[in-house]
Protein backbone atom coordinates (compact mmCIF):
# COMPACT_ATOMS: atom_id res chain seq x y z
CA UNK A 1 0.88 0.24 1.32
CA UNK A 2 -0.19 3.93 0.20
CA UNK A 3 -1.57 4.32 3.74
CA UNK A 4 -0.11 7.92 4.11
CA UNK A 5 1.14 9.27 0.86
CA UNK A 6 -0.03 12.20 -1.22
CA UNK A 7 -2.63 12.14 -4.06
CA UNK A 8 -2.83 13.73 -7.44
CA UNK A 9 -5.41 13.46 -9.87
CA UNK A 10 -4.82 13.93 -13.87
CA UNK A 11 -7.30 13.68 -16.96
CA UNK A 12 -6.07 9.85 -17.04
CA UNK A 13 -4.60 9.00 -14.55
CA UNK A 14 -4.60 8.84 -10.35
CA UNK A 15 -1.10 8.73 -8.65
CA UNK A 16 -0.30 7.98 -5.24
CA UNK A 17 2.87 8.50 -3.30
CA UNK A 18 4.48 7.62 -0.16
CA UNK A 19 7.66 7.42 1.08
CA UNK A 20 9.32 3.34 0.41
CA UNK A 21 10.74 1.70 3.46
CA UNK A 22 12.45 -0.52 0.47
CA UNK A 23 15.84 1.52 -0.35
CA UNK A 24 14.94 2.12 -3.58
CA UNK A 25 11.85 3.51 -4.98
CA UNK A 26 8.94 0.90 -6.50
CA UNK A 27 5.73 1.17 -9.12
CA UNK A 28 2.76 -0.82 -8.64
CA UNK A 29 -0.24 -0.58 -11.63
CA UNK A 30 -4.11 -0.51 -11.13
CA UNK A 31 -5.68 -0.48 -14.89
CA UNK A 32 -9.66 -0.93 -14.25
CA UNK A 33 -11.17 -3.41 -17.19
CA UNK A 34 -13.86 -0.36 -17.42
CA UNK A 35 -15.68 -2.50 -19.72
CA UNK A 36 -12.73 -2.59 -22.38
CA UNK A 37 -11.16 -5.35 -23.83
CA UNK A 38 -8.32 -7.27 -22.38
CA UNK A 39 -5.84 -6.63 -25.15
CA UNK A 40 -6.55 -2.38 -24.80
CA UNK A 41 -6.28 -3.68 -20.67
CA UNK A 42 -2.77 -5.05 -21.55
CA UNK A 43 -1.22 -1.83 -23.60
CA UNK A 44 -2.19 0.28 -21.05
CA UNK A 45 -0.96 -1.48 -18.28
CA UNK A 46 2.49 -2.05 -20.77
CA UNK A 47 2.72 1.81 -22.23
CA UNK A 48 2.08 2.41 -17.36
CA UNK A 49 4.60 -0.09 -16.49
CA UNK A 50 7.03 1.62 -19.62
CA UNK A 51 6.83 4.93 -18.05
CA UNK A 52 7.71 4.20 -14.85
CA UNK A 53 10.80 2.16 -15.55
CA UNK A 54 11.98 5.01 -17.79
CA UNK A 55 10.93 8.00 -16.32
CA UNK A 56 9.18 7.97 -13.14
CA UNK A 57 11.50 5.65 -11.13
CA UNK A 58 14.82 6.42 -12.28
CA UNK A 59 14.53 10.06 -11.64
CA UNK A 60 13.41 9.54 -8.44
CA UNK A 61 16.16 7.24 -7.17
CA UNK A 62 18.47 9.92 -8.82
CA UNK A 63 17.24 12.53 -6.42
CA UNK A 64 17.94 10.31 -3.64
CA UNK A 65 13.85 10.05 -2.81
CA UNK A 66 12.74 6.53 -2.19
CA UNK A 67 8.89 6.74 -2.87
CA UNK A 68 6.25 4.21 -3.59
CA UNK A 69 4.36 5.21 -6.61
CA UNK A 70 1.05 4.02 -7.35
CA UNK A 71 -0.66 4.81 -11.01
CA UNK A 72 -3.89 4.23 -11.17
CA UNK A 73 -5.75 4.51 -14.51
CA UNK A 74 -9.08 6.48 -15.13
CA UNK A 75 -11.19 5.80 -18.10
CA UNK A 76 -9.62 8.57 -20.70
CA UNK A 77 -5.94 6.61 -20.24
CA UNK A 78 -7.07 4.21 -22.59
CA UNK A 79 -7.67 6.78 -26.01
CA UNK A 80 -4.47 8.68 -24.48
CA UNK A 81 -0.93 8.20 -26.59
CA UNK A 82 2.07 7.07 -24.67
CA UNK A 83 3.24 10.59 -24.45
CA UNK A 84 0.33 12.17 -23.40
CA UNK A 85 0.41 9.91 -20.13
CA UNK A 86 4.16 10.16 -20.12
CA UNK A 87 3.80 14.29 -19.87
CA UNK A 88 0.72 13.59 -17.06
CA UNK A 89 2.40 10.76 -14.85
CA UNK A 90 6.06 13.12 -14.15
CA UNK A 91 3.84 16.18 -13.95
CA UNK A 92 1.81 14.77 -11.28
CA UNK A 93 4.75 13.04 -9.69
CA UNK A 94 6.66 16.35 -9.56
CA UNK A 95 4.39 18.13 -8.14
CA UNK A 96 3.61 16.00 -5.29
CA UNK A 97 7.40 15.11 -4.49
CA UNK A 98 8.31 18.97 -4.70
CA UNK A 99 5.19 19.86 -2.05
CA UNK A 100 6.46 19.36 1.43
CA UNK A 101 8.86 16.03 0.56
């Protein structure tokens, strides 16, 4: 797990990194029910899982890093729009694979 990876912290969202021992990189989701309903639950964890297998992952494997990536979802993800989280998640993932990787 995310034992000894970096942390980053955005209006929406939480995202942890560490280096994969898989050799490729992987996503894994945490979206908090936060008293919401399960159908807001599931398009957030859908628009999460969308922007890591478009974005997130593919540019890392491109770059030859392997990481684990871990988005976890904070209470203002679920009034965000898809691009709003998209701009947040590779923000937040840049920055903590360009420091010290």
């Amino acid at each position: 797990m995310l034992v000894h990876g970096k942390r980053r912290t955005t209006a929406s969202l939480d995202v942890f990194v560490a280096d994969s021992p898989a050799p490729h990189s992987r996503l894994g989701l945490i979206v908090p029910k936060l008293g919401r309903r399960i159908v807001d639950r599931n398009l957030l964890k859908r628009r999460l899982r969308e922007i890591g297998r478009r974005v997130l992952l593919p540019g890392l494997d491109a770059s030859g890093k392997h990481k684990d990536v871990l988005l976890r979802a904070r209470g203002r993800a679920y009034g965000a729009d898809f691009d709003a989280l998209t701009l947040e998640a590779r923000e937040a993932l840049e920055g903590l694979c360009s420091v010290g990787s």
